[in-house]
C-alpha atoms as a PDB file:
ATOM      1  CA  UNK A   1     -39.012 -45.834 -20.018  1.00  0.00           C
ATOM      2  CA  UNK A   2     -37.530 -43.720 -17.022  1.00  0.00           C
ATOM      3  CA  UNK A   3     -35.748 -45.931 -14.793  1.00  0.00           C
ATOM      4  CA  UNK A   4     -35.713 -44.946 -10.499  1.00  0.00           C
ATOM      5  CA  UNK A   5     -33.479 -46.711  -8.547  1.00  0.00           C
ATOM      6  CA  UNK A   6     -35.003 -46.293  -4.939  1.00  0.00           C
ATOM      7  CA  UNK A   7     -32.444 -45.349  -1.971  1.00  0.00           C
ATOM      8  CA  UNK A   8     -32.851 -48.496  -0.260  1.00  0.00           C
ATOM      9  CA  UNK A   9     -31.436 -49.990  -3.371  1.00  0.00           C
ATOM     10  CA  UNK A  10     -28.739 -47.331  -3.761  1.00  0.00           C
ATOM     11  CA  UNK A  11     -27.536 -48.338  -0.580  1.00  0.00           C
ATOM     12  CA  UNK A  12     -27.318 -51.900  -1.550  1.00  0.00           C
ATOM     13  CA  UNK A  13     -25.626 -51.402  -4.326  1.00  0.00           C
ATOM     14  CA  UNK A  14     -22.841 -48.853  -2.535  1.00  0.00           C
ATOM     15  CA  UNK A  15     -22.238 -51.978   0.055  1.00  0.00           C
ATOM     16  CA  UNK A  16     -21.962 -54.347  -2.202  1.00  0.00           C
ATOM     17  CA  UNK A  17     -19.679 -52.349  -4.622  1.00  0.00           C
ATOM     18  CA  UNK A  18     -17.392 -51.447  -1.640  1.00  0.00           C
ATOM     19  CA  UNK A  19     -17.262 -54.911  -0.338  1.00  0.00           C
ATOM     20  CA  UNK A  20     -16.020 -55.844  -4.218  1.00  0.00           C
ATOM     21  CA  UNK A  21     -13.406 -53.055  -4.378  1.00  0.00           C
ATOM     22  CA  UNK A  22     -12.253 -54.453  -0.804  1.00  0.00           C
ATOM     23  CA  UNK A  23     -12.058 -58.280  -1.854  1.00  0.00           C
ATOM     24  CA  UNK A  24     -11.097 -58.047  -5.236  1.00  0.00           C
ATOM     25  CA  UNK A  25     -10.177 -54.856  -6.007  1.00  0.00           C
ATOM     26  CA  UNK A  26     -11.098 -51.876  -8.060  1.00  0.00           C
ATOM     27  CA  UNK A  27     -11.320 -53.548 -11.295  1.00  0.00           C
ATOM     28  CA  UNK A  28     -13.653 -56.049 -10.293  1.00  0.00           C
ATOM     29  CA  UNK A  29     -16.133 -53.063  -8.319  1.00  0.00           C
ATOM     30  CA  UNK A  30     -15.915 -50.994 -11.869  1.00  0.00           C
ATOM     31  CA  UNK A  31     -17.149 -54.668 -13.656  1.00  0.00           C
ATOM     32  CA  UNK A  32     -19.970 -54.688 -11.195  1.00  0.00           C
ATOM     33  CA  UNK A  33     -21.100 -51.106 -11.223  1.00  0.00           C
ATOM     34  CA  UNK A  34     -21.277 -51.496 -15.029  1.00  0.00           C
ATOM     35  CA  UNK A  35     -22.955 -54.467 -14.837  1.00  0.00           C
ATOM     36  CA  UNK A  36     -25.380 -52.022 -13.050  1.00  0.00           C
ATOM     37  CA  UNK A  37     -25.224 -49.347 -15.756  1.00  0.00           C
ATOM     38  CA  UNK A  38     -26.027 -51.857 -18.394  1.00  0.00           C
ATOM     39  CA  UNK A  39     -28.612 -54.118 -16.898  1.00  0.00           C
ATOM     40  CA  UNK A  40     -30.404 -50.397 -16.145  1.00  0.00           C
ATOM     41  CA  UNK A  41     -30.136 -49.744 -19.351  1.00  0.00           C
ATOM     42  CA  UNK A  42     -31.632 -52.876 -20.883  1.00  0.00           C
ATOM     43  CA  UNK A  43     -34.580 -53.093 -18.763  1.00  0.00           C
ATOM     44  CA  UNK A  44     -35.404 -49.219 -19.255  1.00  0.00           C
ATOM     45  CA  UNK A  45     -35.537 -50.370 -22.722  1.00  0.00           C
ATOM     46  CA  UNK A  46     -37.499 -53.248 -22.586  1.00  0.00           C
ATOM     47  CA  UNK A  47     -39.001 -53.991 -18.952  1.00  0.00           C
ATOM     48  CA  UNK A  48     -40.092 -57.187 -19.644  1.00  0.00           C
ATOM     49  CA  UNK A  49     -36.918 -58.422 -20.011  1.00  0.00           C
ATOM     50  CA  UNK A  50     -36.503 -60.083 -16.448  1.00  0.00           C
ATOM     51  CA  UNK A  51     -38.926 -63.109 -15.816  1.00  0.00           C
ATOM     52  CA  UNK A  52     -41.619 -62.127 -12.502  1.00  0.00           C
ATOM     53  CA  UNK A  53     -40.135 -62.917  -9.017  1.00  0.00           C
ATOM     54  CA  UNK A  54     -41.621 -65.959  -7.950  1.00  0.00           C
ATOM     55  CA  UNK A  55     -40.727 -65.153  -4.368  1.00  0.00           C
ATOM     56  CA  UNK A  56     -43.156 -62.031  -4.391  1.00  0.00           C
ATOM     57  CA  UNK A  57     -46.260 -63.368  -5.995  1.00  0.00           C
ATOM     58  CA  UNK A  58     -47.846 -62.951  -2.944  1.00  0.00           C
ATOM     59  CA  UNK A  59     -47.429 -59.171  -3.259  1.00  0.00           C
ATOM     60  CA  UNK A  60     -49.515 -56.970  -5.129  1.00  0.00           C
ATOM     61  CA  UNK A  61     -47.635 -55.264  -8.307  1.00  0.00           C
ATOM     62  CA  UNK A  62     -45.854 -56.334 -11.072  1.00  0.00           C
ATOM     63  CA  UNK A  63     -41.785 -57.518  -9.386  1.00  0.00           C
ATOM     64  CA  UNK A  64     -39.460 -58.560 -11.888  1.00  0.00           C
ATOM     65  CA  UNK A  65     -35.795 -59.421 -11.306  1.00  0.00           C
ATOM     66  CA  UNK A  66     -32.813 -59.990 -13.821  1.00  0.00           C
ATOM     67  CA  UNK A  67     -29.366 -61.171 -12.981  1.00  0.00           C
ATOM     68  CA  UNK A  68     -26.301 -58.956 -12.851  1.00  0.00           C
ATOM     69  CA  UNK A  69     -23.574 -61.486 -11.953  1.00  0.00           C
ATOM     70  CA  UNK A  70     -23.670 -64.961 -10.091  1.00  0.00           C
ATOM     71  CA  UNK A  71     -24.349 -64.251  -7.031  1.00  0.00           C
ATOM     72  CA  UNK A  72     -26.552 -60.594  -7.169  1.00  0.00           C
ATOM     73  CA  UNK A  73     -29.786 -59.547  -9.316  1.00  0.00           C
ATOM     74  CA  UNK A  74     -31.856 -56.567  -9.432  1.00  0.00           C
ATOM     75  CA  UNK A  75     -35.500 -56.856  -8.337  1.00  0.00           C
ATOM     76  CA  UNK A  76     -37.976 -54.240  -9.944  1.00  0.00           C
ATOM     77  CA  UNK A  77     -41.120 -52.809 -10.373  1.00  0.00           C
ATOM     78  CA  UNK A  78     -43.176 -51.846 -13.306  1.00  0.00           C
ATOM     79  CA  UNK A  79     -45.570 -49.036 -12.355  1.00  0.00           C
ATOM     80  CA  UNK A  80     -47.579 -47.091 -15.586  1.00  0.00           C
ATOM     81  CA  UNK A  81     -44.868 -44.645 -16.427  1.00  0.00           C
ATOM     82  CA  UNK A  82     -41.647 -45.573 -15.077  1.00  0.00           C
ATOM     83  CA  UNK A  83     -39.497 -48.946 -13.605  1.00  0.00           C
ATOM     84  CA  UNK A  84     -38.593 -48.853 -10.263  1.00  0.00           C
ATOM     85  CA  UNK A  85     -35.709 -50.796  -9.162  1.00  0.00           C
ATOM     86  CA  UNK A  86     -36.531 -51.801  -5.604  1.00  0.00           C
ATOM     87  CA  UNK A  87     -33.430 -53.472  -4.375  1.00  0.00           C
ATOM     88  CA  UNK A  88     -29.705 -55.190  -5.143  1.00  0.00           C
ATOM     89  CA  UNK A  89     -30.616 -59.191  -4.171  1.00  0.00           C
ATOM     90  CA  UNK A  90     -27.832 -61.733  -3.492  1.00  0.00           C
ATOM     91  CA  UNK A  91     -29.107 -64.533  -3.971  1.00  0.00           C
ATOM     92  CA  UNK A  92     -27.258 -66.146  -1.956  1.00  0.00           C
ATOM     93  CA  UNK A  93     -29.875 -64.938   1.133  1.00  0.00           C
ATOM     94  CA  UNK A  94     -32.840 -66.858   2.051  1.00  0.00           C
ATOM     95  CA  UNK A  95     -35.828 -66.143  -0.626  1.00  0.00           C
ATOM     96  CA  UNK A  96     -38.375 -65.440   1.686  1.00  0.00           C
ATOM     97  CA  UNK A  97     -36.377 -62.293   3.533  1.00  0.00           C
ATOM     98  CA  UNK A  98     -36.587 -60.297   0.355  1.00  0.00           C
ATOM     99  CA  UNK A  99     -41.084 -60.272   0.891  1.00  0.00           C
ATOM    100  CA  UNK A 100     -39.639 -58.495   4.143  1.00  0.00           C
ATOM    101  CA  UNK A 101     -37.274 -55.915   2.090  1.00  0.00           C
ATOM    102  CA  UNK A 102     -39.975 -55.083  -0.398  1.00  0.00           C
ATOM    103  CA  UNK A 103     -42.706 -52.584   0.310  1.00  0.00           C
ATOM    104  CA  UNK A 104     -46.052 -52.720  -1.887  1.00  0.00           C
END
């Protein structure tokens, strides 16, 4: 399935790969961005693979998320002929901010 990564999300994932390259270094931003790659990969493949975000059950669609390292995961949709991923999450950030981030 065709996987969309939305710009909102492309943005998130620019900051948070600079902010790697900046505190660890460019070794550790190249781990994370394929992190990215592969976790893109896997769900494109099989989109059920991340369990549904319990913090947008409120929302109407189907929001899944799947972890790309300890402290980030990747929240996304599953519309009828693609995935959409809708945004980078660190998880670190209070749950009920991301309803605010997400647009049905």
């Amino acid at each position: 399935m065709r996987v969309i990564i939305t710009d909102f999300a492309k943005q998130e994932i620019r900051r948070t790969a600079s902010y790697i390259q900046k505190e660890f270094g460019k070794i550790s931003k190249n781990n994370f961005l394929q992190s990215i790659r592969l976790t893109r990969k896997l769900i494109g493949t099989n989109p059920y693979l991340g369990p549904k975000e319990q913090s947008l059950d409120e929302l109407p669609g189907n929001y899944r998320s799947i972890v790309v390292n300890n402290l980030n995961k990747i929240v996304y949709s599953i519309k009828e002929d693609h995935i959409l991923i809708e945004d980078l999450w660190d998880v670190r950030r209070e749950p009920n901010s991301l309803k605010r981030q997400i647009n049905p």
